[in-house]
PDB file of N, CA and C in Angstrom:
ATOM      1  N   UNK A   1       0.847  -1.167   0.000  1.00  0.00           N
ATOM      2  CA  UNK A   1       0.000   0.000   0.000  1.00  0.00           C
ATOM      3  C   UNK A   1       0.898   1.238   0.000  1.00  0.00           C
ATOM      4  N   UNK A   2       0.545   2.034  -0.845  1.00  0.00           N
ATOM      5  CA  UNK A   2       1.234   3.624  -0.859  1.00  0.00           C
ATOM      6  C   UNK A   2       0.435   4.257  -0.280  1.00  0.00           C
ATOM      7  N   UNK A   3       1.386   5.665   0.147  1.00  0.00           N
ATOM      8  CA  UNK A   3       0.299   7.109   0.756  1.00  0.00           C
ATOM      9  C   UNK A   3       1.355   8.201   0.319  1.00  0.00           C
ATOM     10  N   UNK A   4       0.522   8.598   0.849  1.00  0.00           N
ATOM     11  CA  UNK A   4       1.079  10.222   0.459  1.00  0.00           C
ATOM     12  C   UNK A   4       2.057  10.726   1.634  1.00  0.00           C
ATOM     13  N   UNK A   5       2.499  11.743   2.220  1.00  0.00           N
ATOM     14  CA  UNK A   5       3.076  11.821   2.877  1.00  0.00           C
ATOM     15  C   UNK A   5       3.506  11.532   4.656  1.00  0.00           C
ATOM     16  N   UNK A   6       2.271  11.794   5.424  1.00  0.00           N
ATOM     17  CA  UNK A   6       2.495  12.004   6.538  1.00  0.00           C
ATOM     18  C   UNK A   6       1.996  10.667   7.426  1.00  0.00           C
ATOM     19  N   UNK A   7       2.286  10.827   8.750  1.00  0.00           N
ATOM     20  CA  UNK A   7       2.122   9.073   8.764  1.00  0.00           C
ATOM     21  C   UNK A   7       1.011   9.205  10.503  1.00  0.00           C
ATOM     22  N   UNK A   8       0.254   9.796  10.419  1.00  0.00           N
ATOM     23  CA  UNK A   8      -0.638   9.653  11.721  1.00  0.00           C
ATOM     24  C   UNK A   8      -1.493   8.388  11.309  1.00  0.00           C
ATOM     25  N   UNK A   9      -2.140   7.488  12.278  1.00  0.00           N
ATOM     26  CA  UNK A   9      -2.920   6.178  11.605  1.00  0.00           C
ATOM     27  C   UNK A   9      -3.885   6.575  10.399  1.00  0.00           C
ATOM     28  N   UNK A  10      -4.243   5.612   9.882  1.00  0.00           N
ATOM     29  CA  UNK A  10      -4.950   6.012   8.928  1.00  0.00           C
ATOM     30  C   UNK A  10      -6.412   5.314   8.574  1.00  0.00           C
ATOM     31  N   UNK A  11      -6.961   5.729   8.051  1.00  0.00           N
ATOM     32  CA  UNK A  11      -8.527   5.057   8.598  1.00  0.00           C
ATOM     33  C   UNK A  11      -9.503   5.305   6.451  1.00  0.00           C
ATOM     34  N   UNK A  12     -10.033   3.867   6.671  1.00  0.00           N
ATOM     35  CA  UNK A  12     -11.109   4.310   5.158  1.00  0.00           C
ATOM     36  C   UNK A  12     -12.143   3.846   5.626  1.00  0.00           C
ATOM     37  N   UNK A  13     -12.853   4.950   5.812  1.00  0.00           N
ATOM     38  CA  UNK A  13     -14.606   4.371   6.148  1.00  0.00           C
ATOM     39  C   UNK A  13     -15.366   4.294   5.168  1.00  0.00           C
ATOM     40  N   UNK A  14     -15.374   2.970   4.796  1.00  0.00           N
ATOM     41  CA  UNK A  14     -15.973   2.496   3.645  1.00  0.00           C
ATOM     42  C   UNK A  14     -17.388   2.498   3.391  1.00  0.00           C
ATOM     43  N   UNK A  15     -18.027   2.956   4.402  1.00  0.00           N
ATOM     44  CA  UNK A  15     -19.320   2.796   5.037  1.00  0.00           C
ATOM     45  C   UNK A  15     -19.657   4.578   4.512  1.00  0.00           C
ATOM     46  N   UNK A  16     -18.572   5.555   4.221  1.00  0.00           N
ATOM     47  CA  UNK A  16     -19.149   6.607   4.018  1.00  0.00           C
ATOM     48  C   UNK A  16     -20.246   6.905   2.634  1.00  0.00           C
ATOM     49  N   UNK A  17     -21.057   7.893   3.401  1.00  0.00           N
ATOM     50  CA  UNK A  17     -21.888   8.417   2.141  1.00  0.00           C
ATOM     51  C   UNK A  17     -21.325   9.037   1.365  1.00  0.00           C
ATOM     52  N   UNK A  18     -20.229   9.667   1.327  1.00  0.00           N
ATOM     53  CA  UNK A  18     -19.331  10.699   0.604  1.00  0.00           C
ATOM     54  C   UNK A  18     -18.468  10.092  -0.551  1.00  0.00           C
ATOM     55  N   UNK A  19     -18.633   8.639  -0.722  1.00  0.00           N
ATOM     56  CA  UNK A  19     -17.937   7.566  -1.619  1.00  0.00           C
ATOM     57  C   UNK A  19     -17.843   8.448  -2.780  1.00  0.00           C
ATOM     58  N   UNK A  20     -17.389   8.553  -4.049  1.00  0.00           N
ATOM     59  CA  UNK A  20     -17.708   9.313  -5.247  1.00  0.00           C
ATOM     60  C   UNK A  20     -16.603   8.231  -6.024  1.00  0.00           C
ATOM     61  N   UNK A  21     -16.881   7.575  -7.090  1.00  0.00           N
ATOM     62  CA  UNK A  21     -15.531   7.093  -8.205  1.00  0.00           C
ATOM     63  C   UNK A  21     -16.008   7.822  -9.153  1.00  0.00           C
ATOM     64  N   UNK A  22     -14.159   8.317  -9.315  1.00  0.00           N
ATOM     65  CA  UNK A  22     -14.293   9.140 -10.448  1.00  0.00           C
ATOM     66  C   UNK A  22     -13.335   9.002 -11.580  1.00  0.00           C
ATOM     67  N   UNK A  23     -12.701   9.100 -12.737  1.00  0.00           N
ATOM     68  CA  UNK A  23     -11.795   8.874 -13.619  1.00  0.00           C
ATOM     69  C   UNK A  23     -10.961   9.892 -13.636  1.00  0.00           C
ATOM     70  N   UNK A  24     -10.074   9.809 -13.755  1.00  0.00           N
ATOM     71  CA  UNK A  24      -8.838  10.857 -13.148  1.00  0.00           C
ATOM     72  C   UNK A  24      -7.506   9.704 -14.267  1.00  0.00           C
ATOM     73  N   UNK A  25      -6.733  10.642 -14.034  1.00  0.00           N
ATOM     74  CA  UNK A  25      -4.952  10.180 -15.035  1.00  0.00           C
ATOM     75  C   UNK A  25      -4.095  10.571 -13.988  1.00  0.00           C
ATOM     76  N   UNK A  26      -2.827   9.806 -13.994  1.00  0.00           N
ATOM     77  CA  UNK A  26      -1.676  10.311 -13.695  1.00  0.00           C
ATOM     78  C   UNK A  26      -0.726  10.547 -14.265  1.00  0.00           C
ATOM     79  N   UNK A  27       0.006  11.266 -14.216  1.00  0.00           N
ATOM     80  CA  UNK A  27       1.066  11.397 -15.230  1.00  0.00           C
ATOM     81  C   UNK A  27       1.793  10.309 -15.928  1.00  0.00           C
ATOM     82  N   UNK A  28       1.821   9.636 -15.139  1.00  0.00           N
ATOM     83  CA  UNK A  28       2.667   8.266 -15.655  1.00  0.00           C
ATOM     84  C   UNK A  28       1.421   6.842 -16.374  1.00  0.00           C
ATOM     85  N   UNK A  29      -0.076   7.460 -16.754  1.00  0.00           N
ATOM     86  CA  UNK A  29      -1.013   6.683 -17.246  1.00  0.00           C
ATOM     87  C   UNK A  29      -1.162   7.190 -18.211  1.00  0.00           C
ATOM     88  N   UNK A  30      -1.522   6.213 -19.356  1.00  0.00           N
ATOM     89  CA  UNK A  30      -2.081   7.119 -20.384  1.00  0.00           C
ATOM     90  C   UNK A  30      -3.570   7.000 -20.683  1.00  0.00           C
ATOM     91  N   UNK A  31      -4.278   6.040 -19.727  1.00  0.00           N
ATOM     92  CA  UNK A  31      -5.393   6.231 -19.708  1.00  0.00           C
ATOM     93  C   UNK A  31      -6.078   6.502 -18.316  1.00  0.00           C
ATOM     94  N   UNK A  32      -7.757   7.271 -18.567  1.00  0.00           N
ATOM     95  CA  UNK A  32      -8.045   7.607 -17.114  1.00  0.00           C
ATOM     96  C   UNK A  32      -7.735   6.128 -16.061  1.00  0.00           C
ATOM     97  N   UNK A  33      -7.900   6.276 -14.958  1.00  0.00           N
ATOM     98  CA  UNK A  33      -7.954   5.112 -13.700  1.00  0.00           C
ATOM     99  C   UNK A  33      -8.914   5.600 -13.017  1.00  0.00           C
ATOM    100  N   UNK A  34     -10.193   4.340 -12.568  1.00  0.00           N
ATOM    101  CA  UNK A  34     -11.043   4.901 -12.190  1.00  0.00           C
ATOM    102  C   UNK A  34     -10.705   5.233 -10.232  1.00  0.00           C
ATOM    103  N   UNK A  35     -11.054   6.507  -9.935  1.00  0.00           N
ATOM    104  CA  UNK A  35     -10.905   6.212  -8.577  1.00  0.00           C
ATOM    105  C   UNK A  35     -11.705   6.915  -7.537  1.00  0.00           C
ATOM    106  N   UNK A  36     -11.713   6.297  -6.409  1.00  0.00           N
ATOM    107  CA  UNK A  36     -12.475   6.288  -5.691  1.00  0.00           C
ATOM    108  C   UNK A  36     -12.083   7.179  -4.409  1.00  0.00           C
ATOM    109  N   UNK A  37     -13.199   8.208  -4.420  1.00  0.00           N
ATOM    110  CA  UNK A  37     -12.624   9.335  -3.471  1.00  0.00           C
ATOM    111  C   UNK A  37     -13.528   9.122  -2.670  1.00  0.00           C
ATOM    112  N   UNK A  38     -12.799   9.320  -1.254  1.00  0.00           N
ATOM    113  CA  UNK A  38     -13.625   9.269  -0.121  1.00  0.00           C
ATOM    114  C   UNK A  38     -13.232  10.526   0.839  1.00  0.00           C
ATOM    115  N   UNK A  39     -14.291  11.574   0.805  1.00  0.00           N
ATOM    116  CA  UNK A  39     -13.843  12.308   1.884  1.00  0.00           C
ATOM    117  C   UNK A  39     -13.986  12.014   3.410  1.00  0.00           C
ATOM    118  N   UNK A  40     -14.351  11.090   3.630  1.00  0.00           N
ATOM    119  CA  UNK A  40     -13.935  11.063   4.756  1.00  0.00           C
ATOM    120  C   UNK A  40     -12.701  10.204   5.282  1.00  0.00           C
ATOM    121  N   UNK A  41     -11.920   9.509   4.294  1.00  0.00           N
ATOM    122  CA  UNK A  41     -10.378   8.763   4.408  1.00  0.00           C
ATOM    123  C   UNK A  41      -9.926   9.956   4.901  1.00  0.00           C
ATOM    124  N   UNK A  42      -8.660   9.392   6.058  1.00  0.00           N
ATOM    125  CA  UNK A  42      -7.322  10.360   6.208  1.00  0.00           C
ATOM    126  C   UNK A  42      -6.465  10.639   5.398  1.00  0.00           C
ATOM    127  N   UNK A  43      -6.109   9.902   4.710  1.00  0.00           N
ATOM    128  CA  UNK A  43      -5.168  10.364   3.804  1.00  0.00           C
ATOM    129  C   UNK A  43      -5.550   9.757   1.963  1.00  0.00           C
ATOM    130  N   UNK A  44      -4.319   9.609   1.262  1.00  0.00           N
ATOM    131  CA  UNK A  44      -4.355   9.605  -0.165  1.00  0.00           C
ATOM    132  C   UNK A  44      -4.088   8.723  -0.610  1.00  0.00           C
ATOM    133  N   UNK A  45      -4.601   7.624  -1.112  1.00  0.00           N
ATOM    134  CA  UNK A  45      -3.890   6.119  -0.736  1.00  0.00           C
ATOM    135  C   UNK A  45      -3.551   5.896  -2.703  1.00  0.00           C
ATOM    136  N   UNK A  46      -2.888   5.034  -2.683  1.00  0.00           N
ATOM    137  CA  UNK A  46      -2.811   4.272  -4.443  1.00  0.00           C
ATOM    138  C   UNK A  46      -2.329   3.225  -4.368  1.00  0.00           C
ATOM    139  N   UNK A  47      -2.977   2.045  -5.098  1.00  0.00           N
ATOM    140  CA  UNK A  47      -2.319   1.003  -4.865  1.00  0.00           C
ATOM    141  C   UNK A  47      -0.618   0.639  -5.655  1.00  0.00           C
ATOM    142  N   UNK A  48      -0.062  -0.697  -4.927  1.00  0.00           N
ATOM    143  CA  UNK A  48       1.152  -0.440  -4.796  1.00  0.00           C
ATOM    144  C   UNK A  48       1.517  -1.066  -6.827  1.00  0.00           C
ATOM    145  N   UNK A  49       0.184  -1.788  -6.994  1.00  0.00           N
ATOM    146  CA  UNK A  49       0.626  -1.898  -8.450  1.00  0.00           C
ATOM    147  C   UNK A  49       0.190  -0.797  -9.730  1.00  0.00           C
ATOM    148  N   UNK A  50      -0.031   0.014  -8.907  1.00  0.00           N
ATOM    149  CA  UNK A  50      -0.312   1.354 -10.076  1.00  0.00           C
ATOM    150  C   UNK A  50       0.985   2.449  -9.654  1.00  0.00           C
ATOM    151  N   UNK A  51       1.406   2.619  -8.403  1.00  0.00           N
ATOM    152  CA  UNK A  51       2.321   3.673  -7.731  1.00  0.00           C
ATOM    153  C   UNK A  51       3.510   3.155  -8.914  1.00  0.00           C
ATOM    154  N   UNK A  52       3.897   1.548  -9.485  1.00  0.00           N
ATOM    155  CA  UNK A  52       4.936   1.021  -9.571  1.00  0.00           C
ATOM    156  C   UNK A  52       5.180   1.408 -11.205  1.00  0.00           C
ATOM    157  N   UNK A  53       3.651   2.082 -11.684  1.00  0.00           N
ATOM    158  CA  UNK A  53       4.292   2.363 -12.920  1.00  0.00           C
ATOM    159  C   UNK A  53       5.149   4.140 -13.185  1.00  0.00           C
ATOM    160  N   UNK A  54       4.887   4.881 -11.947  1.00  0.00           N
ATOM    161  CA  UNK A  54       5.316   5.901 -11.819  1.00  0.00           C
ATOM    162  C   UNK A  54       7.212   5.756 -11.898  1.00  0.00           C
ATOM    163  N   UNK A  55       7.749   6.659 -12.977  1.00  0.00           N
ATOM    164  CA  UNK A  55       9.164   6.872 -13.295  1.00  0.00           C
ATOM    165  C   UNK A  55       9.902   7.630 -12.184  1.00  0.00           C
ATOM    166  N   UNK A  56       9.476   7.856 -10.748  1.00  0.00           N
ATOM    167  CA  UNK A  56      10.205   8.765 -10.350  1.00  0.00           C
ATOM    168  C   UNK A  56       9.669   7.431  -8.888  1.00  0.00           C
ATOM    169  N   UNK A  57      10.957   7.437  -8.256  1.00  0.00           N
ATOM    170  CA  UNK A  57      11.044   6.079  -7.386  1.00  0.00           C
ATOM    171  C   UNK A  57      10.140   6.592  -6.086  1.00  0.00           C
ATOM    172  N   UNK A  58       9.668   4.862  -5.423  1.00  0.00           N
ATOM    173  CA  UNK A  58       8.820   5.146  -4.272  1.00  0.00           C
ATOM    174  C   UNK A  58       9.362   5.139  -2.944  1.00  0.00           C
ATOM    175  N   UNK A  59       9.203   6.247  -2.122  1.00  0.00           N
ATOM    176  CA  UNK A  59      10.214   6.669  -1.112  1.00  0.00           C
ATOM    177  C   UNK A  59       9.447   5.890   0.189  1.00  0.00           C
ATOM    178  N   UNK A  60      10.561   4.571   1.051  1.00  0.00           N
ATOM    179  CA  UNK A  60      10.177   3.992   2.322  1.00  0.00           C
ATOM    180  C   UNK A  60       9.789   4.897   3.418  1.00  0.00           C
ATOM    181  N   UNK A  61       8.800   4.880   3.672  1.00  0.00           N
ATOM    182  CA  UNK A  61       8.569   6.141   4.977  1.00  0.00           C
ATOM    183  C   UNK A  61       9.404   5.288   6.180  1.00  0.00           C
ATOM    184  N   UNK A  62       9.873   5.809   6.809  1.00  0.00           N
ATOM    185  CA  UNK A  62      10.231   6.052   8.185  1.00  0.00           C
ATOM    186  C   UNK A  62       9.684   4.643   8.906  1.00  0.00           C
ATOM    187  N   UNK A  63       8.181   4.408   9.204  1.00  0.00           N
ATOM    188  CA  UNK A  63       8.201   4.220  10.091  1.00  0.00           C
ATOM    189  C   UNK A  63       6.597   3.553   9.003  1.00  0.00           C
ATOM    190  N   UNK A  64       5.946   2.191   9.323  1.00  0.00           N
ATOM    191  CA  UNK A  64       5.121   1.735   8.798  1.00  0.00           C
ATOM    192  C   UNK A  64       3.871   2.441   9.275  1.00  0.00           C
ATOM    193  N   UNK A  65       2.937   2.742   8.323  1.00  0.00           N
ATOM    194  CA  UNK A  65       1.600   3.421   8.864  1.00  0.00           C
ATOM    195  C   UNK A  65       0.314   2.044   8.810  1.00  0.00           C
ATOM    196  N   UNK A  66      -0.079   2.081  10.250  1.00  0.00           N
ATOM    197  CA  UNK A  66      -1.169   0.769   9.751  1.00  0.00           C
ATOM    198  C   UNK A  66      -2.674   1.293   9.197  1.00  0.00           C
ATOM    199  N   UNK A  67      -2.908   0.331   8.347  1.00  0.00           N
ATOM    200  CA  UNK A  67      -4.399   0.597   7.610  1.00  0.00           C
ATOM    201  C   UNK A  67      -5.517   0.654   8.099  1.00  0.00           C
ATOM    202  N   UNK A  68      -6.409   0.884   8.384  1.00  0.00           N
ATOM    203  CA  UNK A  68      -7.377   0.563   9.540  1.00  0.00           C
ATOM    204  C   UNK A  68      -8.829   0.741   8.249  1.00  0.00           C
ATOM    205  N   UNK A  69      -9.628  -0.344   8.281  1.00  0.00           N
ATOM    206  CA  UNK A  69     -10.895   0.040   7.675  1.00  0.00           C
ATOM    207  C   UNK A  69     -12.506   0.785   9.047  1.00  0.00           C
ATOM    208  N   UNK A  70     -13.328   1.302   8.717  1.00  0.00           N
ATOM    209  CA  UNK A  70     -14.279   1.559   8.992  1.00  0.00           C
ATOM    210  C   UNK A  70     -14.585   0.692  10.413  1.00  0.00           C
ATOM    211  N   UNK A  71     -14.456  -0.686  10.389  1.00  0.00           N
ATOM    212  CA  UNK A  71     -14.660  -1.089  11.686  1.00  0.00           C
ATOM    213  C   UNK A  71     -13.509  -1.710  12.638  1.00  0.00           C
ATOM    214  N   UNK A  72     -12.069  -1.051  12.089  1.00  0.00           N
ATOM    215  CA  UNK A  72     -10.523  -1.144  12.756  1.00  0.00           C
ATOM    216  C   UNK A  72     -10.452  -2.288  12.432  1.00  0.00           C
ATOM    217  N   UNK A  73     -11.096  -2.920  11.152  1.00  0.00           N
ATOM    218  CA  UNK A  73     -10.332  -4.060  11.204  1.00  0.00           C
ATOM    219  C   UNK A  73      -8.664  -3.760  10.003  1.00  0.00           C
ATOM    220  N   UNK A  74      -7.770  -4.431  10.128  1.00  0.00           N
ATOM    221  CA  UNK A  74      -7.074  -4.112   9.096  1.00  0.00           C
ATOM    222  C   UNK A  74      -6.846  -4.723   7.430  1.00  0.00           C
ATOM    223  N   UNK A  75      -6.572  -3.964   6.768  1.00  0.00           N
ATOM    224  CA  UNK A  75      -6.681  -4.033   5.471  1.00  0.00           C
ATOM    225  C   UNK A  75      -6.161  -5.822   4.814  1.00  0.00           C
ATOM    226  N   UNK A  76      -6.577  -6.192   3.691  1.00  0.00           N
ATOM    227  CA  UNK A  76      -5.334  -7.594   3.163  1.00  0.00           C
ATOM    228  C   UNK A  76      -4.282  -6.962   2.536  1.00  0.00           C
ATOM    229  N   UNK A  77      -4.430  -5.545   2.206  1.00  0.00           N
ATOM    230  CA  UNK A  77      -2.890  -5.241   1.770  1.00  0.00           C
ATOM    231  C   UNK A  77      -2.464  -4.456   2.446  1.00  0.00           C
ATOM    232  N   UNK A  78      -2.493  -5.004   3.972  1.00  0.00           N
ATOM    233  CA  UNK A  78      -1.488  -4.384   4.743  1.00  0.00           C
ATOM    234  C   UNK A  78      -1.152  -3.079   4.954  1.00  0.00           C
ATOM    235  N   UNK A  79      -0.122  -3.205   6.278  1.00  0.00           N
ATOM    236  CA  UNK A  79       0.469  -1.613   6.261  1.00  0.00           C
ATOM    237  C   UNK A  79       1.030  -0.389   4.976  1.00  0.00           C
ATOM    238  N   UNK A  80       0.633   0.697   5.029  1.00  0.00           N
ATOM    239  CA  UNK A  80       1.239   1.669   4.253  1.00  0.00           C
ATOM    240  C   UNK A  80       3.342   1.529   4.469  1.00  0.00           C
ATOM    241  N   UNK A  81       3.782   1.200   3.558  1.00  0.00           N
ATOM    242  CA  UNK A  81       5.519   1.104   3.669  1.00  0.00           C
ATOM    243  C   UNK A  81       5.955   2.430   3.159  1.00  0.00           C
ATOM    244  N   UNK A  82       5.026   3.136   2.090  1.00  0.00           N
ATOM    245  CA  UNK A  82       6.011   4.134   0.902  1.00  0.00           C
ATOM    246  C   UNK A  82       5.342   4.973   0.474  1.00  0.00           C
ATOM    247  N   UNK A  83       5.797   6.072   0.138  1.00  0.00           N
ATOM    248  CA  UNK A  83       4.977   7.011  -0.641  1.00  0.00           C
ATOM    249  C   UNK A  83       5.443   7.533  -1.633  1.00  0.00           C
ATOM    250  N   UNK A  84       4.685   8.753  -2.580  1.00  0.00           N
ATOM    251  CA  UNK A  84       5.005   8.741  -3.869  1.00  0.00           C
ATOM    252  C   UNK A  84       4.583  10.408  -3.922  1.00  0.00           C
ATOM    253  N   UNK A  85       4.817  10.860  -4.556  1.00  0.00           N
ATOM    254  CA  UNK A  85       4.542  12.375  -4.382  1.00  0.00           C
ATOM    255  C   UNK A  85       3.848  12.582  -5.957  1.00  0.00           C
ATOM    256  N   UNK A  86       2.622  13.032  -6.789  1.00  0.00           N
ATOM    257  CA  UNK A  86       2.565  12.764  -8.043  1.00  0.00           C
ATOM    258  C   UNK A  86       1.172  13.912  -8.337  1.00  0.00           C
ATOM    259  N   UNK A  87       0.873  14.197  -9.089  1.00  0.00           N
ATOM    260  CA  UNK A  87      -0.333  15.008  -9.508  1.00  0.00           C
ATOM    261  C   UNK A  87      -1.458  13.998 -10.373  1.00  0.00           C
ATOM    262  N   UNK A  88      -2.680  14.306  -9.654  1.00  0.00           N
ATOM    263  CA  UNK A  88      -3.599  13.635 -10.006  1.00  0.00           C
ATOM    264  C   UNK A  88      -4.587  14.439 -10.645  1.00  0.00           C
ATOM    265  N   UNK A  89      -4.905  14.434 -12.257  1.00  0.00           N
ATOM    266  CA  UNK A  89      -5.761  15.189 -13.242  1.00  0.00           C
ATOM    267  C   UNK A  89      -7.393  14.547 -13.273  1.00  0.00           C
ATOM    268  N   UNK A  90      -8.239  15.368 -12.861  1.00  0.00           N
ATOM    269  CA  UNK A  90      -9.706  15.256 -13.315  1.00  0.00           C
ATOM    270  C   UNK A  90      -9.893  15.938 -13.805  1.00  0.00           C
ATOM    271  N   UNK A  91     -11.284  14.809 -14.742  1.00  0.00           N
ATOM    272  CA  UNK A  91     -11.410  14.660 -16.213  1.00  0.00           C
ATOM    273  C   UNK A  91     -12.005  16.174 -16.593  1.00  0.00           C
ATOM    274  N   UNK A  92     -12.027  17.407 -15.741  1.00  0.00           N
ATOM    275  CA  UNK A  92     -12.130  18.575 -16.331  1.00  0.00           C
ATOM    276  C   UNK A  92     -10.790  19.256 -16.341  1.00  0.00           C
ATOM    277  N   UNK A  93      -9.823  18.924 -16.022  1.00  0.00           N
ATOM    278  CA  UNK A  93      -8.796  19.631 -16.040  1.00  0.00           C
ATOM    279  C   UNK A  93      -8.175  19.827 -15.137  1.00  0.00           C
ATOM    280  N   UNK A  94      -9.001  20.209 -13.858  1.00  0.00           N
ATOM    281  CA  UNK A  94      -8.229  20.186 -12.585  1.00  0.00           C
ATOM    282  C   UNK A  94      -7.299  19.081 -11.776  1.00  0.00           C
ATOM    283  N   UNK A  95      -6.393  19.760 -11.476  1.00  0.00           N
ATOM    284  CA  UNK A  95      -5.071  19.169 -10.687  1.00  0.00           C
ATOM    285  C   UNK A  95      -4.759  18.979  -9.489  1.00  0.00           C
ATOM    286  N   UNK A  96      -4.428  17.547  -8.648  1.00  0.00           N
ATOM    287  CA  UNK A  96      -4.631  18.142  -7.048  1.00  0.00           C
ATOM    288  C   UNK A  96      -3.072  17.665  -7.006  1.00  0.00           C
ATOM    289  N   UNK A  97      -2.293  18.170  -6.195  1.00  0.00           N
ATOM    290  CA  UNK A  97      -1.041  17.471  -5.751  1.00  0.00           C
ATOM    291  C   UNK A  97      -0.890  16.323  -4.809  1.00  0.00           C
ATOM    292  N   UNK A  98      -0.590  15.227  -4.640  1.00  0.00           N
ATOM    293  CA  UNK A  98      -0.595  14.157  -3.679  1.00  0.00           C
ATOM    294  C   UNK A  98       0.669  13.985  -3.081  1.00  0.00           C
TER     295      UNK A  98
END
């Protein structure tokens, strides 16, 4: 599992109403990837076989962040190890930094 930068626990309440999938690109895709935004997740997650097509290497955090779903149970893919720093494009144009 990848994240984005910072490493307080991390939580996906899967259970939220706020779910939205949406199609978005990354720089390193050449087609959209559909994905799934949750505002109420802590952080920015990508999985570790999409992070792996990114050209610019994935940095070991410090210190493992554990996954926690909606009812603390933990994830099958495990703790967060790495992160990736990358810009994520929706399909109107707009850009968020991760």
């Amino acid at each position: 599992m990848i994240l984005a930068l910072d490493n307080p626990p991390a939580h996906l309440p899967s259970h939220s109403s706020t779910n939205l999938l949406l199609r978005t690109t990354l720089p390193f895709t050449d087609k959209p990837v559909p994905t799934l935004v949750d505002s109420g997740a802590t952080n920015n997650f990508i999985d570790k076989s999409l992070a792996a097509l990114a050209p610019q290497p994935l940095r070991r955090l410090p210190a493992l962040i554990p996954l926690k779903l909606f009812d603390r149970d933990s994830t099958p893919a495990g703790d967060i190890t790495h992160c990736l720093e990358t810009t994520l494009t929706f399909a109107d144009g707009q850009q968020q930094e991760l």
